[in-house]
PDB file of N, CA and C in Angstrom:
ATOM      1  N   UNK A   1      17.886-175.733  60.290  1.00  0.00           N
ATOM      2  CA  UNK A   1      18.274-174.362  60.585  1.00  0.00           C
ATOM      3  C   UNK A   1      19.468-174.416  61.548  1.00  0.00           C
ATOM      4  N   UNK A   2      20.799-173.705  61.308  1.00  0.00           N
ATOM      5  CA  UNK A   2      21.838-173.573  61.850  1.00  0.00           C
ATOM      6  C   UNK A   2      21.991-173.136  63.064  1.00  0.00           C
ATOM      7  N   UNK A   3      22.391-172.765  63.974  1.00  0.00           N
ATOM      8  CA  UNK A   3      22.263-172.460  65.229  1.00  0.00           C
ATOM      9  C   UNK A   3      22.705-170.771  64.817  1.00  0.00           C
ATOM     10  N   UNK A   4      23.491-170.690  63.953  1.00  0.00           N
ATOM     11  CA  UNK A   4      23.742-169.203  63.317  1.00  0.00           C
ATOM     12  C   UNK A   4      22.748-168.912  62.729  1.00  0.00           C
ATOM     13  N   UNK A   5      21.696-168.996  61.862  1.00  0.00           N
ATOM     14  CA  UNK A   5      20.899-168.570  61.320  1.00  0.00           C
ATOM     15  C   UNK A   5      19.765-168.162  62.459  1.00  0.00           C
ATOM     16  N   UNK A   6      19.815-169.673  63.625  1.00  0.00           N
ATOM     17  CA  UNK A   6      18.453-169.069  64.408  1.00  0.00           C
ATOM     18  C   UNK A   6      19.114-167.960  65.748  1.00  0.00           C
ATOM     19  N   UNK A   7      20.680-167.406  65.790  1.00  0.00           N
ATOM     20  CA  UNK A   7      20.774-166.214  66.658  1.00  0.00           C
ATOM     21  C   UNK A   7      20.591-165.017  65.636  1.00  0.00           C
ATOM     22  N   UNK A   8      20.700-165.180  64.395  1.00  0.00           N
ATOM     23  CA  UNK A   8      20.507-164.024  63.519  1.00  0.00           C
ATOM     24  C   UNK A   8      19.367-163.319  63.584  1.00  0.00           C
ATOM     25  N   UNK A   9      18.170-164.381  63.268  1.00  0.00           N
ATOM     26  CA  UNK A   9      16.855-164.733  63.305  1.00  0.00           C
ATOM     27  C   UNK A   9      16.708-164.118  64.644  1.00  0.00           C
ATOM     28  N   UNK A  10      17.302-164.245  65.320  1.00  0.00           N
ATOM     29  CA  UNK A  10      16.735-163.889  67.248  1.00  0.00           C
ATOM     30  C   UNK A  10      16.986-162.482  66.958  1.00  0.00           C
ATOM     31  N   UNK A  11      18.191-162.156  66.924  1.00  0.00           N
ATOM     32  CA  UNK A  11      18.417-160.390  66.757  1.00  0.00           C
ATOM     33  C   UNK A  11      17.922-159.655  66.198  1.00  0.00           C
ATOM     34  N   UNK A  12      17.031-160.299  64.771  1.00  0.00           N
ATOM     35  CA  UNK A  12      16.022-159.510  64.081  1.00  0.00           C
ATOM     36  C   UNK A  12      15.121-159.008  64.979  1.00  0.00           C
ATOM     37  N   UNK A  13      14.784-159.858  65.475  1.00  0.00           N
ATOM     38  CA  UNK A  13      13.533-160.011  66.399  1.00  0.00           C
ATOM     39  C   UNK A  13      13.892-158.872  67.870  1.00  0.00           C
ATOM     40  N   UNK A  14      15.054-158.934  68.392  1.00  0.00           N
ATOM     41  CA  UNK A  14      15.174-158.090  69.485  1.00  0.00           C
ATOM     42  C   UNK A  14      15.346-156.719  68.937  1.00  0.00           C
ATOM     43  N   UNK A  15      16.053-156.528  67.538  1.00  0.00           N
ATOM     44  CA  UNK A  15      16.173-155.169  67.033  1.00  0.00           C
ATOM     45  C   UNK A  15      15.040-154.652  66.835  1.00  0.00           C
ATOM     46  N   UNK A  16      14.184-155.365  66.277  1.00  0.00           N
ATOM     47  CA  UNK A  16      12.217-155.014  65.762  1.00  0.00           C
ATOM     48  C   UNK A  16      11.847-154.771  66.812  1.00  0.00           C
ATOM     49  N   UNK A  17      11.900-155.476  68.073  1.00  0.00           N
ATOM     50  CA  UNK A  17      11.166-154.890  68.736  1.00  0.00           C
ATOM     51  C   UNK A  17      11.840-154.136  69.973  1.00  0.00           C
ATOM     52  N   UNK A  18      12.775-153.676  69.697  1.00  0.00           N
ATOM     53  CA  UNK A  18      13.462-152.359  70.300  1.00  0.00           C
ATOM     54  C   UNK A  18      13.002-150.955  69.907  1.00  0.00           C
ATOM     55  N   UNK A  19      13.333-151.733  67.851  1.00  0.00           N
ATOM     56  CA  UNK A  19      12.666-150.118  67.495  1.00  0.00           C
ATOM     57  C   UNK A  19      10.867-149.708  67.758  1.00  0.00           C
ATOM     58  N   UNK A  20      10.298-150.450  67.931  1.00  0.00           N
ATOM     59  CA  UNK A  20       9.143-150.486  67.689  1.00  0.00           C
ATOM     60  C   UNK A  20       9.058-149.946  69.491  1.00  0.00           C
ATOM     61  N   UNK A  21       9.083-150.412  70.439  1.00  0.00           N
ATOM     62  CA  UNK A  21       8.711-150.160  71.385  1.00  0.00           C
ATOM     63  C   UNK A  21       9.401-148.676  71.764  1.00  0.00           C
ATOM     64  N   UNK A  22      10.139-148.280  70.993  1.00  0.00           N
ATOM     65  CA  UNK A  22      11.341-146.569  71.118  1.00  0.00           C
ATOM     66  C   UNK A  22      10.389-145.999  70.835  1.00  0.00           C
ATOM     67  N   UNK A  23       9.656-146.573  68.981  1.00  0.00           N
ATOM     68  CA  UNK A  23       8.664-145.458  68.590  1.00  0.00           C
ATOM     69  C   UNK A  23       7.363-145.689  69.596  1.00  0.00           C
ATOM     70  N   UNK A  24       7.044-146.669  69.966  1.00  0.00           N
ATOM     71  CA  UNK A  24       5.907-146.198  70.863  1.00  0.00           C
ATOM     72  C   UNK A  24       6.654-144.811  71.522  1.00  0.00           C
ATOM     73  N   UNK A  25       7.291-145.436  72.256  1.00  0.00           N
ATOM     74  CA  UNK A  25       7.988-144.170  73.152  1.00  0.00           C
ATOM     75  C   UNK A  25       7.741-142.800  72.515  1.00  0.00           C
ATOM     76  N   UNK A  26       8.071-142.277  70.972  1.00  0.00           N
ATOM     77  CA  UNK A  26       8.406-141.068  71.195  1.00  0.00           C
ATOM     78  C   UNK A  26       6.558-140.488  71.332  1.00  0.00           C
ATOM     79  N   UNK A  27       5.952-141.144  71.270  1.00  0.00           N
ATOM     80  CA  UNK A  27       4.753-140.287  72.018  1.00  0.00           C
ATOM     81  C   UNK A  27       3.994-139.716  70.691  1.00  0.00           C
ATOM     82  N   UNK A  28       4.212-140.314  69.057  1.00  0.00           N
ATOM     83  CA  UNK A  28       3.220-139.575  68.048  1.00  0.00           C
ATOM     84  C   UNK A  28       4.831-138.378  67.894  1.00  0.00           C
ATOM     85  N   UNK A  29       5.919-138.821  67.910  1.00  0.00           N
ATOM     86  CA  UNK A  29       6.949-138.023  67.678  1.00  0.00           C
ATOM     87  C   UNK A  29       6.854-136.469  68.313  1.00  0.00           C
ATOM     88  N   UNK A  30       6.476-136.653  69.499  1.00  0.00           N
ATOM     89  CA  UNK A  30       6.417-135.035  70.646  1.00  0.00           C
ATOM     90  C   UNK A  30       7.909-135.461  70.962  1.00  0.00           C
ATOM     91  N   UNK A  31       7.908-136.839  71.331  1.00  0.00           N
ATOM     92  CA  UNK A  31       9.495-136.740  72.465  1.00  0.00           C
ATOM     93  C   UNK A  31      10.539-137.335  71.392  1.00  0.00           C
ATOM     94  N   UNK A  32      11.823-137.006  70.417  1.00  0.00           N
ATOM     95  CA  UNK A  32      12.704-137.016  69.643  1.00  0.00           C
ATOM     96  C   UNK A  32      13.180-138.112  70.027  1.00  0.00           C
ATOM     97  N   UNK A  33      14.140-137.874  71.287  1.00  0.00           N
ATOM     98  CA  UNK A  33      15.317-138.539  71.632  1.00  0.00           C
ATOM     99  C   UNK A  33      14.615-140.037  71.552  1.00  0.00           C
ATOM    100  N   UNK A  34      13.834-140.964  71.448  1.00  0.00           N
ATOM    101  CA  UNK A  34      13.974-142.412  71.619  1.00  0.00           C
ATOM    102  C   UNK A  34      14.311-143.002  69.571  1.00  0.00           C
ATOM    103  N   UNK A  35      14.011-141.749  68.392  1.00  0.00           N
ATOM    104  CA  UNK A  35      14.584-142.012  67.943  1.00  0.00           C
ATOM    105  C   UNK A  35      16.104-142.541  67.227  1.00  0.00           C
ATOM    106  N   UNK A  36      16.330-142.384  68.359  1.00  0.00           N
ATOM    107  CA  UNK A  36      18.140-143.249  68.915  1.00  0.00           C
ATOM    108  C   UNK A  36      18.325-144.428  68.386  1.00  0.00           C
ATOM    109  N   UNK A  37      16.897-144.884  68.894  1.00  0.00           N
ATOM    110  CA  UNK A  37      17.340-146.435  69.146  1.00  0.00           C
ATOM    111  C   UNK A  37      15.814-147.259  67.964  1.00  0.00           C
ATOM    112  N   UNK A  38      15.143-145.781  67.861  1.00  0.00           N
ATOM    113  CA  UNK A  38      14.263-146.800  66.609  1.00  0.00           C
ATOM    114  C   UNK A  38      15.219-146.798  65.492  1.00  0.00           C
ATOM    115  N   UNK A  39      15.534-146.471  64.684  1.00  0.00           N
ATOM    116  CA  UNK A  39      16.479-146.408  63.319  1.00  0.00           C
ATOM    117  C   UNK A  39      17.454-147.297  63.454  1.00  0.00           C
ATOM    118  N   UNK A  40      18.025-147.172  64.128  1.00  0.00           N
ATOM    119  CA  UNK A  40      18.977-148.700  64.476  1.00  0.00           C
ATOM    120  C   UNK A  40      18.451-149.830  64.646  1.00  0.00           C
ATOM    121  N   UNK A  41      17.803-149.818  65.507  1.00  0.00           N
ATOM    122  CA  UNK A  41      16.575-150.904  65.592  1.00  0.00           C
ATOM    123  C   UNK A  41      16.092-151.506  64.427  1.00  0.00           C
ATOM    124  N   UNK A  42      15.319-150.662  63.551  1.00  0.00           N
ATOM    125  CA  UNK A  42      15.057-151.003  62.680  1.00  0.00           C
ATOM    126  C   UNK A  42      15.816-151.489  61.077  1.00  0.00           C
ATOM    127  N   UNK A  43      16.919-150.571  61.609  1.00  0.00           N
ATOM    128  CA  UNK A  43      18.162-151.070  60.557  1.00  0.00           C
ATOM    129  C   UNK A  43      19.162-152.734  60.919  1.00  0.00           C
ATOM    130  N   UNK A  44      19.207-152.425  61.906  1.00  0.00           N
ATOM    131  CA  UNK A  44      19.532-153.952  62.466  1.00  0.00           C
ATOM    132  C   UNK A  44      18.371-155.248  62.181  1.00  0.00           C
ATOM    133  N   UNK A  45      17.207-154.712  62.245  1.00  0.00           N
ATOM    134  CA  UNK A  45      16.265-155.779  62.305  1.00  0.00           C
ATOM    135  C   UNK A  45      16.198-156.600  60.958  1.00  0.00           C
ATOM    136  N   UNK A  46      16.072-155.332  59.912  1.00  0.00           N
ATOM    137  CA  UNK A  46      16.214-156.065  58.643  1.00  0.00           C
ATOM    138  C   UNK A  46      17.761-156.635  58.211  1.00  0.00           C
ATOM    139  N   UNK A  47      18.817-156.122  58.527  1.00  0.00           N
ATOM    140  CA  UNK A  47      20.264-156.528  58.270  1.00  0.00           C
ATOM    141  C   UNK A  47      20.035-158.274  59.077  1.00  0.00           C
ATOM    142  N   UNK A  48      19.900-157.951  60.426  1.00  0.00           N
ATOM    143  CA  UNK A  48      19.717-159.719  60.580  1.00  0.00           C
ATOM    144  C   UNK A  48      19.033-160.317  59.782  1.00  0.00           C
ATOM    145  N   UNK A  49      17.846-159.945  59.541  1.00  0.00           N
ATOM    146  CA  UNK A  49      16.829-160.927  59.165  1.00  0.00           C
ATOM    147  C   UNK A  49      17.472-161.337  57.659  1.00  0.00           C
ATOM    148  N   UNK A  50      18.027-160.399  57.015  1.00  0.00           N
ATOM    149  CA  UNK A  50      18.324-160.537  55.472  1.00  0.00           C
ATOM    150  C   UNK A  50      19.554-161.350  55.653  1.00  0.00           C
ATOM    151  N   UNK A  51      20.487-161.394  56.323  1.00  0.00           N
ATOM    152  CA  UNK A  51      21.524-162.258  56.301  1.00  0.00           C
ATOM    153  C   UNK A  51      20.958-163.734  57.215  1.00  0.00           C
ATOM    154  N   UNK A  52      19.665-163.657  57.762  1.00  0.00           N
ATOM    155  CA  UNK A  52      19.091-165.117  58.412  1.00  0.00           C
ATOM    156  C   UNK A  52      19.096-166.503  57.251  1.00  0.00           C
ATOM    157  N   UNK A  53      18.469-165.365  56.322  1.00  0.00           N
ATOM    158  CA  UNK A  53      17.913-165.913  54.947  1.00  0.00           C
ATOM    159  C   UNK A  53      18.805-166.490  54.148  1.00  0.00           C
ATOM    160  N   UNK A  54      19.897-166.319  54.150  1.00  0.00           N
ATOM    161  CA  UNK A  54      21.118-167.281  53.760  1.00  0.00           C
ATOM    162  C   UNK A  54      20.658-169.213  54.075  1.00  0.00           C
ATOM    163  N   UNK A  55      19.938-169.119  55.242  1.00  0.00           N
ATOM    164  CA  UNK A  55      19.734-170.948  55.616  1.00  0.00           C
ATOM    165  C   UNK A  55      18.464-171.209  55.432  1.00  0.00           C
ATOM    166  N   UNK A  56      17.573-169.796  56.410  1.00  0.00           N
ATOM    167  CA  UNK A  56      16.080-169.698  56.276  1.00  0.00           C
ATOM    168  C   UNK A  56      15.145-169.325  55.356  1.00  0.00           C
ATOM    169  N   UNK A  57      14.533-170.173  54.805  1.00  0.00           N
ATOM    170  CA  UNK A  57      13.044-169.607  53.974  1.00  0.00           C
ATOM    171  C   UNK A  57      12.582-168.623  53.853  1.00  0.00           C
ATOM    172  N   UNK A  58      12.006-167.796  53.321  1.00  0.00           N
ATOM    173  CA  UNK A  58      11.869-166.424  53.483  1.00  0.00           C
ATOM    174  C   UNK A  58      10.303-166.357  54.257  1.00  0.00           C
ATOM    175  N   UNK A  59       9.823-167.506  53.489  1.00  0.00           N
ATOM    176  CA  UNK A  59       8.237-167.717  54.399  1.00  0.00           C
ATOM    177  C   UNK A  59       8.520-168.245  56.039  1.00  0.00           C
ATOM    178  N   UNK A  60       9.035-168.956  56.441  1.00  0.00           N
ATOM    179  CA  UNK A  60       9.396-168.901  57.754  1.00  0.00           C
ATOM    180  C   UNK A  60      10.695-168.402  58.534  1.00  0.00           C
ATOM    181  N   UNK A  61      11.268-167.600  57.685  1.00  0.00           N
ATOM    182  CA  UNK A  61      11.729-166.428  58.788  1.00  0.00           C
ATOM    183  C   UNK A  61      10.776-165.198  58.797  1.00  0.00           C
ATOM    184  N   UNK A  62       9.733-165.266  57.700  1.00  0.00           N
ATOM    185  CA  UNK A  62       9.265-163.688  58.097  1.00  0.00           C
ATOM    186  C   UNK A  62       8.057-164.301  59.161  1.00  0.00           C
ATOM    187  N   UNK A  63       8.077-165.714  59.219  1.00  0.00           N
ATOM    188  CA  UNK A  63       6.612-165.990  60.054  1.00  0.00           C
ATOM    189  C   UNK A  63       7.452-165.928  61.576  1.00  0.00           C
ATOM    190  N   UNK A  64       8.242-166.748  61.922  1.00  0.00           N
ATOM    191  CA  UNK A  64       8.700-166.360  63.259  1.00  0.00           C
ATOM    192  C   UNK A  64       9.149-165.120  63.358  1.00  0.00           C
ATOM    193  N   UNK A  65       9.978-164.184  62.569  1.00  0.00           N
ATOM    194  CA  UNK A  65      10.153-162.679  63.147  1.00  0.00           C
ATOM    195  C   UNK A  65       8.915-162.324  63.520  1.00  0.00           C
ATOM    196  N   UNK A  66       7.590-161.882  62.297  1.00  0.00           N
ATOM    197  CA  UNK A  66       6.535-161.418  62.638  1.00  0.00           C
ATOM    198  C   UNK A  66       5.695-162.128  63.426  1.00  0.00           C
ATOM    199  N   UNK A  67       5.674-163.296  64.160  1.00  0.00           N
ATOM    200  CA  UNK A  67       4.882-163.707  65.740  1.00  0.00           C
ATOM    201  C   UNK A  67       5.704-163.351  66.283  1.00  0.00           C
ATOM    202  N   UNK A  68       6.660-163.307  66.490  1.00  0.00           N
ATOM    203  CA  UNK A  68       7.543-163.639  67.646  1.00  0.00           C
ATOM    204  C   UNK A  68       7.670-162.198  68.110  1.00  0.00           C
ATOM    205  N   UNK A  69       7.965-161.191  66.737  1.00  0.00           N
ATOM    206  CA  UNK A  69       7.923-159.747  67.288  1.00  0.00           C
ATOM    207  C   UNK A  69       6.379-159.163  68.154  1.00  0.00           C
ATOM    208  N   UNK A  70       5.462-159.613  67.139  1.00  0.00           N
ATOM    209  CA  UNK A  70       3.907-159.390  67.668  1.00  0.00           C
ATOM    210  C   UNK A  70       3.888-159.445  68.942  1.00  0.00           C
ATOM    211  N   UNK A  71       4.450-160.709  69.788  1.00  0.00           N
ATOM    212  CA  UNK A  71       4.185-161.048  71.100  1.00  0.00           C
ATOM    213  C   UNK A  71       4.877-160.293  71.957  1.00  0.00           C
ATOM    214  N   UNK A  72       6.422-160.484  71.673  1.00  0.00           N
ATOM    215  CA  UNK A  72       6.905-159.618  72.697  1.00  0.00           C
ATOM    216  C   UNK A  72       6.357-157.981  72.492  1.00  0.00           C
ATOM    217  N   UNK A  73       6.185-157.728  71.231  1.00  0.00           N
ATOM    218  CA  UNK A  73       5.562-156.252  71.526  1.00  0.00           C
ATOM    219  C   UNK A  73       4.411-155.768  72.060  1.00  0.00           C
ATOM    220  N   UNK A  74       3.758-157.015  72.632  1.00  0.00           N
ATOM    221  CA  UNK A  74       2.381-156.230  72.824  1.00  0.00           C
ATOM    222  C   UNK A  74       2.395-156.968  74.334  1.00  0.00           C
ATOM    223  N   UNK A  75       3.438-157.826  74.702  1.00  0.00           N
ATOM    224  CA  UNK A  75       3.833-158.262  76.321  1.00  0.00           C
ATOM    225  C   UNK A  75       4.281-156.691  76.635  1.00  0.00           C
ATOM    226  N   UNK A  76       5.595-156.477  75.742  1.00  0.00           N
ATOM    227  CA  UNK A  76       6.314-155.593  76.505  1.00  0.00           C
ATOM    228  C   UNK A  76       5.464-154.090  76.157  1.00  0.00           C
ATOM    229  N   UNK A  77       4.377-153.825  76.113  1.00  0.00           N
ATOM    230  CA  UNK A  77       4.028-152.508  75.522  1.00  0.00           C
ATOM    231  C   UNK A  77       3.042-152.822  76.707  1.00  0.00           C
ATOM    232  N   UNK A  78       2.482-153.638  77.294  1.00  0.00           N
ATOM    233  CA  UNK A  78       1.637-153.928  78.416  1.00  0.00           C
ATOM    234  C   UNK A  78       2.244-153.291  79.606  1.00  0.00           C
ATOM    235  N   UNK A  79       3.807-153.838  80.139  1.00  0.00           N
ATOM    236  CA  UNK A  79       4.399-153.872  80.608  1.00  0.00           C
ATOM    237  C   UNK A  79       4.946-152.415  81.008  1.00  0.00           C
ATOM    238  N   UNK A  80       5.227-151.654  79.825  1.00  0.00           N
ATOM    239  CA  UNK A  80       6.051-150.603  79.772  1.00  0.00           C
ATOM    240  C   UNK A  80       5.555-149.181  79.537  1.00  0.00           C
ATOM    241  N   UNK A  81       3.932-149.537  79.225  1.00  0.00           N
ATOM    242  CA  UNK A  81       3.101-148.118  78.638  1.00  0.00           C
ATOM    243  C   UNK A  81       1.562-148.379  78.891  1.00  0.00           C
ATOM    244  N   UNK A  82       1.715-149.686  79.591  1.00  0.00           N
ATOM    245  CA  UNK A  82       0.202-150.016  80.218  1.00  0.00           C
ATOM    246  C   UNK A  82      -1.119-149.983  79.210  1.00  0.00           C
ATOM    247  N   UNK A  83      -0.578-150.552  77.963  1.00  0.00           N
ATOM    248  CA  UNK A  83      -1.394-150.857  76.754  1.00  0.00           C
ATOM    249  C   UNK A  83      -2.259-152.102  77.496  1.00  0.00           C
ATOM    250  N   UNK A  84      -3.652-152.171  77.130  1.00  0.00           N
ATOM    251  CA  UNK A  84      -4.485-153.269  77.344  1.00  0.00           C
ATOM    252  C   UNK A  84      -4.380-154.700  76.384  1.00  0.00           C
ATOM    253  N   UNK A  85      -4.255-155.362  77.016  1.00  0.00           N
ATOM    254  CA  UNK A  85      -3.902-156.811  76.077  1.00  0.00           C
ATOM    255  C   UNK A  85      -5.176-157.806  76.818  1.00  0.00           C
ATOM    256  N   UNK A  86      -6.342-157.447  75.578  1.00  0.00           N
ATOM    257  CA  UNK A  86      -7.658-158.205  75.849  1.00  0.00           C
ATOM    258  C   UNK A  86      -7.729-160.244  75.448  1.00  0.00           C
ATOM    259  N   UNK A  87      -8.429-160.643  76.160  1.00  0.00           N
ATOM    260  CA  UNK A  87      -8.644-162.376  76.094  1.00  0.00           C
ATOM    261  C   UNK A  87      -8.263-162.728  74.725  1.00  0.00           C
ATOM    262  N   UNK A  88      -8.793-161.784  73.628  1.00  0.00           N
ATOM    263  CA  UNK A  88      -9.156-162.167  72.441  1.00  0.00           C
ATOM    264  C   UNK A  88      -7.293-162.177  71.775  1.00  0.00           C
ATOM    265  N   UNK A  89      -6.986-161.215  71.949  1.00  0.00           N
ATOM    266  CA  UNK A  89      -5.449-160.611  71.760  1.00  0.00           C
ATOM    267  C   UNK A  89      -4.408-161.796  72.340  1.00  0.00           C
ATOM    268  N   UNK A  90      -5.290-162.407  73.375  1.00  0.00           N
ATOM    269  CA  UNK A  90      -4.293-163.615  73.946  1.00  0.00           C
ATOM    270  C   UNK A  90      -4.396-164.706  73.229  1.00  0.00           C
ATOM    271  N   UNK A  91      -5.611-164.729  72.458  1.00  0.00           N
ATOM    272  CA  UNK A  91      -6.133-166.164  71.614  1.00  0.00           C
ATOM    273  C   UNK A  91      -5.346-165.634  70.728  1.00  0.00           C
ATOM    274  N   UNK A  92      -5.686-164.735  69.873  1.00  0.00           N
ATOM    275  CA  UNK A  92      -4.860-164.347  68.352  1.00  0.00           C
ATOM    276  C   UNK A  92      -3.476-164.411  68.599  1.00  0.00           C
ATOM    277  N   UNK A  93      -2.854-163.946  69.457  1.00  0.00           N
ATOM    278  CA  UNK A  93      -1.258-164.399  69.284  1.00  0.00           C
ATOM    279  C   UNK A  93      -1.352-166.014  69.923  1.00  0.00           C
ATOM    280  N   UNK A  94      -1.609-166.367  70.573  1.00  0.00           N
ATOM    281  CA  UNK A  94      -1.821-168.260  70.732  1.00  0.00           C
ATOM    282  C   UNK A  94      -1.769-168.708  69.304  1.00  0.00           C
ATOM    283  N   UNK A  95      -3.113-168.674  68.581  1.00  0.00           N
ATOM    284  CA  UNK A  95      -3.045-168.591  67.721  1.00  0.00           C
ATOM    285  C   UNK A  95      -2.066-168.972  66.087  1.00  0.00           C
ATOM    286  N   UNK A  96      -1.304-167.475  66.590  1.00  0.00           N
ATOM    287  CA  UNK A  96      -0.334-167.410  65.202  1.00  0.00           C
ATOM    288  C   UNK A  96       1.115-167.977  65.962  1.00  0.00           C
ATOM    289  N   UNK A  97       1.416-168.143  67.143  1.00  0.00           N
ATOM    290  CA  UNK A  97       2.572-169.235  67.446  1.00  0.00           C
ATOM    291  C   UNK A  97       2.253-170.586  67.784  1.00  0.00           C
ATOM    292  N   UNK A  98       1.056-170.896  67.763  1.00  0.00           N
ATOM    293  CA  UNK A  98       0.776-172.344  67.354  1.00  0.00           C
ATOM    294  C   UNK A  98       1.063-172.556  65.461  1.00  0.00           C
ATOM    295  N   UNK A  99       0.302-171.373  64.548  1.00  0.00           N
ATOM    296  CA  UNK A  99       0.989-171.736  63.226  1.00  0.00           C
ATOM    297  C   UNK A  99       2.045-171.672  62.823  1.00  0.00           C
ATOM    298  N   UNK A 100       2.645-170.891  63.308  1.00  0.00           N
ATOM    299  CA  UNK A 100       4.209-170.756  63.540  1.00  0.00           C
ATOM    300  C   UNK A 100       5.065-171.987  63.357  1.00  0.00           C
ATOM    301  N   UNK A 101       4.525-172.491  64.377  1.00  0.00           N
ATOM    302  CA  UNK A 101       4.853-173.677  64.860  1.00  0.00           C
ATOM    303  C   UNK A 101       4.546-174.851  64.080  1.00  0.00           C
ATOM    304  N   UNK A 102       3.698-174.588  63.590  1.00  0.00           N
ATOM    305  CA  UNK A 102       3.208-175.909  62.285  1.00  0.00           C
ATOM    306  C   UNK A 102       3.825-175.025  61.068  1.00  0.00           C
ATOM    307  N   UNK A 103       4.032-174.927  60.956  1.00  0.00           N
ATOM    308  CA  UNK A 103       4.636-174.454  59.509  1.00  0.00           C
ATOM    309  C   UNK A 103       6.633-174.535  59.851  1.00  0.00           C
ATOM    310  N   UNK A 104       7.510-174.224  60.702  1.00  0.00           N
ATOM    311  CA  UNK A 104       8.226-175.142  61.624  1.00  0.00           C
ATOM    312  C   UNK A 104       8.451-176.133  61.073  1.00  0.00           C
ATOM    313  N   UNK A 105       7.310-176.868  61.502  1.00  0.00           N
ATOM    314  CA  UNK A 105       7.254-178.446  61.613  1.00  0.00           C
ATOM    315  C   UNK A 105       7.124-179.610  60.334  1.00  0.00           C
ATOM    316  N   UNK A 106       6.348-178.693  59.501  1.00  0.00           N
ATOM    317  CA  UNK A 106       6.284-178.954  58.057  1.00  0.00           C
ATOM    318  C   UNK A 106       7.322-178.862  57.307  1.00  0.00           C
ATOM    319  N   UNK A 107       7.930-177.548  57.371  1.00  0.00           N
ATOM    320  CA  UNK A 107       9.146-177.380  56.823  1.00  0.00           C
ATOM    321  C   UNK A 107      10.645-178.388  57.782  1.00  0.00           C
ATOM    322  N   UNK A 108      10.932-179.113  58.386  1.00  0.00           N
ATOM    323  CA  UNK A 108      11.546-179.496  58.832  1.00  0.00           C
ATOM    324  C   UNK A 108      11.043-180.909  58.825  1.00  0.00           C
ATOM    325  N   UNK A 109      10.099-181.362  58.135  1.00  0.00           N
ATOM    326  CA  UNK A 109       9.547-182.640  57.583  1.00  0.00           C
ATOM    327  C   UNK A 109       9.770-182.903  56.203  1.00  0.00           C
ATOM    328  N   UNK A 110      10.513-181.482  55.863  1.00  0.00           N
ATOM    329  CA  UNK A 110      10.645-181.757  53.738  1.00  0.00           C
ATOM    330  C   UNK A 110      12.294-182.281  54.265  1.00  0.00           C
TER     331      UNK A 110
END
């Protein structure tokens, strides 16, 4: 994986979870304005990710976007809206960036 493919790959990941943490924000859509930055967000997220895929697998770019987004969204939704992030929630994302990580590792063994 190219060093371009894995900042592409990164921006998916910061756009996803920009938009995602906006729509927490708008509150069940009471508060408008953070749709600003979900739609972009989310339009950016897939534009990276689809041009990642030029180097990356489609099975492991959607596995690191989707851990990688999982985690920071439910760090930063802790953080920012005082969502509860239980023991179990800490094992399950452990978890799926340990497979992450083996699947990674596999693929970079072919």
């Amino acid at each position: 994986m190219s060093r371009t493919a894995t900042l592409l790959l990164a921006a998916a990941v910061v756009c996803e979870v920009a938009g995602t943490l906006a729509l927490r924000a708008t509150d069940g859509y009471k508060s408008l304005w953070p749709l600003i930055i979900v739609i972009p967000g989310y339009l950016g997220a897939f534009a990276f990710l689809g041009l990642s895929l030029r180097e990356i697998s489609v099975g492991v770019a959607y596995a690191v976007w989707s851990a990688a987004g999982t985690v920071l969204v439910t760090g930063s939704a802790a953080l920012l809206f005082g969502d509860r992030v239980s023991a179990t929630t800490i094992v399950g994302m452990a978890v799926t960036v340990i497979g992450v990580a083996i699947i990674n590792l596999s693929t970079a063994a072919e």
